[in-house]
C-alpha atoms as a PDB file:
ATOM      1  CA  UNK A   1       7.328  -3.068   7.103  1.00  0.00           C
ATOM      2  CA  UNK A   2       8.250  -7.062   7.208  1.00  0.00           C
ATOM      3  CA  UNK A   3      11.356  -7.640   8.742  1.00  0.00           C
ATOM      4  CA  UNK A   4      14.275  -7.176   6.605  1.00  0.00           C
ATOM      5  CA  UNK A   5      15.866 -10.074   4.850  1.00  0.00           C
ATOM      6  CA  UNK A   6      19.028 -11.992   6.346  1.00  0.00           C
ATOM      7  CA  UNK A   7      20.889 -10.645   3.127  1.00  0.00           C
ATOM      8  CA  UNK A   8      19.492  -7.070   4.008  1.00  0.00           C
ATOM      9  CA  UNK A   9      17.277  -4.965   1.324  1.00  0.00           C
ATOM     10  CA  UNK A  10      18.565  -4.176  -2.068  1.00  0.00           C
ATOM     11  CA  UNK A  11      20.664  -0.687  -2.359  1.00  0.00           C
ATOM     12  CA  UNK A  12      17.363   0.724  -4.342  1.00  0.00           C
ATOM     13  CA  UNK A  13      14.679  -0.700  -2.249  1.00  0.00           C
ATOM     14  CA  UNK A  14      12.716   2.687  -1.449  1.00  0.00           C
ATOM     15  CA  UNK A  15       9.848   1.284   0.870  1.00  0.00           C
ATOM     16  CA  UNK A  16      11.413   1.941   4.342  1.00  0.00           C
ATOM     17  CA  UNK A  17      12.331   5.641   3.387  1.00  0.00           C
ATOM     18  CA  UNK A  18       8.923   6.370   2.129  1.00  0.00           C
ATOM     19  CA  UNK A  19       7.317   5.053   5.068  1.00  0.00           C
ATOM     20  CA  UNK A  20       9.689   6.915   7.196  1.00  0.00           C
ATOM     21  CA  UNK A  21       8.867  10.202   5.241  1.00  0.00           C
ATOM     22  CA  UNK A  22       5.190   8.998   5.796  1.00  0.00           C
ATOM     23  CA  UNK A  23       5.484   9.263   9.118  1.00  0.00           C
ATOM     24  CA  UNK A  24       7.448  12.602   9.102  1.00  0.00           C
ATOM     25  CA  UNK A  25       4.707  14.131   7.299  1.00  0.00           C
ATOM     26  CA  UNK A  26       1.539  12.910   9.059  1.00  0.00           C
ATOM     27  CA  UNK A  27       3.374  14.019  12.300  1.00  0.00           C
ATOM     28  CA  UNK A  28       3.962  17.393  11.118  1.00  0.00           C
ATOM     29  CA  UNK A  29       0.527  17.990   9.993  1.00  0.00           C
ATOM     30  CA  UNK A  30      -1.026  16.849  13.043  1.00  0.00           C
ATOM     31  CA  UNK A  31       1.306  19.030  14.773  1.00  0.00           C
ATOM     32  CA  UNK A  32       0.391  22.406  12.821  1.00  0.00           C
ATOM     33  CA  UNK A  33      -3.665  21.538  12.522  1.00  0.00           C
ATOM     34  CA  UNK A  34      -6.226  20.168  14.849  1.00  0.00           C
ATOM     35  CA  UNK A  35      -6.113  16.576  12.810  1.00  0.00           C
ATOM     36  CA  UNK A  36      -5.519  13.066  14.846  1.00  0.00           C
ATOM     37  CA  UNK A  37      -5.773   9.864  13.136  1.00  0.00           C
ATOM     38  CA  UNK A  38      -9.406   9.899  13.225  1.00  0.00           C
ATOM     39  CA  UNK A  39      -9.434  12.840  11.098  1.00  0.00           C
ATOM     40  CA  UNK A  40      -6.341  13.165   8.813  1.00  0.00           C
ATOM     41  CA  UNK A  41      -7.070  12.458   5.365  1.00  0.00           C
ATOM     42  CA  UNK A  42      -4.109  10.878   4.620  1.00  0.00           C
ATOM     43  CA  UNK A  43      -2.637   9.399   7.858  1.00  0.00           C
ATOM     44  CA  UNK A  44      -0.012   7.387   8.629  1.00  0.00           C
ATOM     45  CA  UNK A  45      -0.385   4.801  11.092  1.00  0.00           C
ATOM     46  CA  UNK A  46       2.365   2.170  11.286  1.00  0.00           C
ATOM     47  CA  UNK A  47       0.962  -1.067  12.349  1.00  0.00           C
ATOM     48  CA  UNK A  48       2.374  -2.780  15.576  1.00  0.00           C
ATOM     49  CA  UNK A  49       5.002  -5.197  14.937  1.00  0.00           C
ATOM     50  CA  UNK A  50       2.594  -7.869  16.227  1.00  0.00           C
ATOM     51  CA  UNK A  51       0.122  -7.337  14.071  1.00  0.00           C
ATOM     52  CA  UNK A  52      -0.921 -10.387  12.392  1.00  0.00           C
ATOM     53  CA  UNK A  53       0.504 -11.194   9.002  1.00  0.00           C
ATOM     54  CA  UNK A  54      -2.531 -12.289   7.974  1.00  0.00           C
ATOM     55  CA  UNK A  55      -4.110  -9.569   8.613  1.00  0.00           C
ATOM     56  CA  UNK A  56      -1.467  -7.525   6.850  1.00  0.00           C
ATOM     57  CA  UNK A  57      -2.055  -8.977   3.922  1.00  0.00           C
ATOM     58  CA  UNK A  58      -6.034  -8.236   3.975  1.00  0.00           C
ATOM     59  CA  UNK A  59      -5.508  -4.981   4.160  1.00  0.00           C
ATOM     60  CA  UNK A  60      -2.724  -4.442   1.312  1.00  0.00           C
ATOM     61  CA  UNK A  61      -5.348  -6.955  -0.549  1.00  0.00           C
ATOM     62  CA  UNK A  62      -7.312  -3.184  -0.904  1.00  0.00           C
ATOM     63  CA  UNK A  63      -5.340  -0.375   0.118  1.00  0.00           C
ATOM     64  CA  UNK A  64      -2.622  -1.237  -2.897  1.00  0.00           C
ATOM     65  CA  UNK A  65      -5.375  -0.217  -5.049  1.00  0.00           C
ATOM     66  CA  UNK A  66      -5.207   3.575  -4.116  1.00  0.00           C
ATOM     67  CA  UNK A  67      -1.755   3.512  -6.014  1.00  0.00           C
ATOM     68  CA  UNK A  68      -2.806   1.137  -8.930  1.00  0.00           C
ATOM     69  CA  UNK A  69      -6.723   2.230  -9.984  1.00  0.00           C
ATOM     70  CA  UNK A  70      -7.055   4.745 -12.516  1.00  0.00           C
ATOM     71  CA  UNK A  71     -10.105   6.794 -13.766  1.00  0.00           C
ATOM     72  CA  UNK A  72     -12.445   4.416 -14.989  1.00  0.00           C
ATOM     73  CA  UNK A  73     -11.442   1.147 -13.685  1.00  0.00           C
ATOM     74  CA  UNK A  74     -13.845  -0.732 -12.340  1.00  0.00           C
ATOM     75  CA  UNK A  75     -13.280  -1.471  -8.072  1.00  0.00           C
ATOM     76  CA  UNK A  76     -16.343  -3.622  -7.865  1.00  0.00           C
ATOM     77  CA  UNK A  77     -15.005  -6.936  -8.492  1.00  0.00           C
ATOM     78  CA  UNK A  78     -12.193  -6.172  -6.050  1.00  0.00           C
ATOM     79  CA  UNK A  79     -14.857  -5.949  -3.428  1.00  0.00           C
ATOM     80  CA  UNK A  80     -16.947  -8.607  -4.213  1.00  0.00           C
ATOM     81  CA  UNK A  81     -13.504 -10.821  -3.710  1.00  0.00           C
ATOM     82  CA  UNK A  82     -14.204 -12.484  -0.759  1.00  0.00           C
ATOM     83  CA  UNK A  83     -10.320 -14.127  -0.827  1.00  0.00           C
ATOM     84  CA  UNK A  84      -7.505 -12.240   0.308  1.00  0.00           C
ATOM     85  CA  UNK A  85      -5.448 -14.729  -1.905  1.00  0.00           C
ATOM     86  CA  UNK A  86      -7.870 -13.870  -5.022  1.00  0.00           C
ATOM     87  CA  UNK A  87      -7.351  -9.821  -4.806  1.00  0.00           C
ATOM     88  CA  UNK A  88      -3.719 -10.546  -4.064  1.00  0.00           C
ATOM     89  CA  UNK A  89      -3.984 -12.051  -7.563  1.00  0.00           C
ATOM     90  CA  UNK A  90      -5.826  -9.340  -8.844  1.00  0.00           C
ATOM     91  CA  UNK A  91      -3.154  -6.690  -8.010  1.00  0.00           C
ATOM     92  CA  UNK A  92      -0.544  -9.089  -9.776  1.00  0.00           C
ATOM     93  CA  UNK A  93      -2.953  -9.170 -13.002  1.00  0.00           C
ATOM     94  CA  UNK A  94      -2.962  -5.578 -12.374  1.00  0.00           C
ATOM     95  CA  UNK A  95       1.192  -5.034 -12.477  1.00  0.00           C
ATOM     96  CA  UNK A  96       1.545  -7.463 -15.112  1.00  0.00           C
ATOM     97  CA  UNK A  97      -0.647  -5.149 -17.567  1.00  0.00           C
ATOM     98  CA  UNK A  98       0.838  -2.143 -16.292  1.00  0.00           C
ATOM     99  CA  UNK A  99       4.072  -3.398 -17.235  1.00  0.00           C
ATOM    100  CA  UNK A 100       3.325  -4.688 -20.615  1.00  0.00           C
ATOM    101  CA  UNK A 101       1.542  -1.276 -20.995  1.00  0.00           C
ATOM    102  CA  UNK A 102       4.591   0.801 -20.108  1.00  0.00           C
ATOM    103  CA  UNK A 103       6.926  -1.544 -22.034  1.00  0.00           C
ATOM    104  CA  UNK A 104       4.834  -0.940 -24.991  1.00  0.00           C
ATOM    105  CA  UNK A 105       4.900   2.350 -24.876  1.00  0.00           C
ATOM    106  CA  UNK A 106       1.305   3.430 -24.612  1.00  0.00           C
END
């Protein structure tokens, strides 16, 4: 996670307690079954707090995608992307027609 922000995070913000059941849960299962982090299908590996921002930001440029791709959507222009900046915008396109879609009801 980024550092919190001088005014702390906001009474609902949820990100630090999923990660931290994230963690839970990837420990457990590598505890009851042969699986390391080469192996898990769903692992949890927190990144280093020096890990560069940049670099950060590549990866969320794809991984977001697990959580906002539905049957039939069409990845491949997400990969073609070459700019971290330009799939950053994609997810935002993304959110903004979720929203209207949930806001519309359908």
């Amino acid at each position: 996670l980024p550092p919190p922000p001088e005014s702390g995070w906001p009474d609902d913000f949820m990100l630090d307690t999923v990660a931290a059941d994230l963690r839970k849960a990837a420990t457990r299962r590598r505890s009851q079954t042969m699986l390391s982090y080469q192996n898990d299908p769903a692992p949890f590996i927190p990144a280093h707090r020096h890990y560069p921002l940049r670099r950060r930001a590549q990866r969320l440029s794809y991984s977001i995608w697990i959580v906002l791709k539905e049957p039939g959507l069409d990845l491949q222009p997400l990969l073609d992307t070459e700019s971290t900046t330009d799939r950053l915008r994609m997810v935002l396109l993304r959110l903004r027609e979720l929203l209207a879609r949930e806001e519309s009801g359908s």
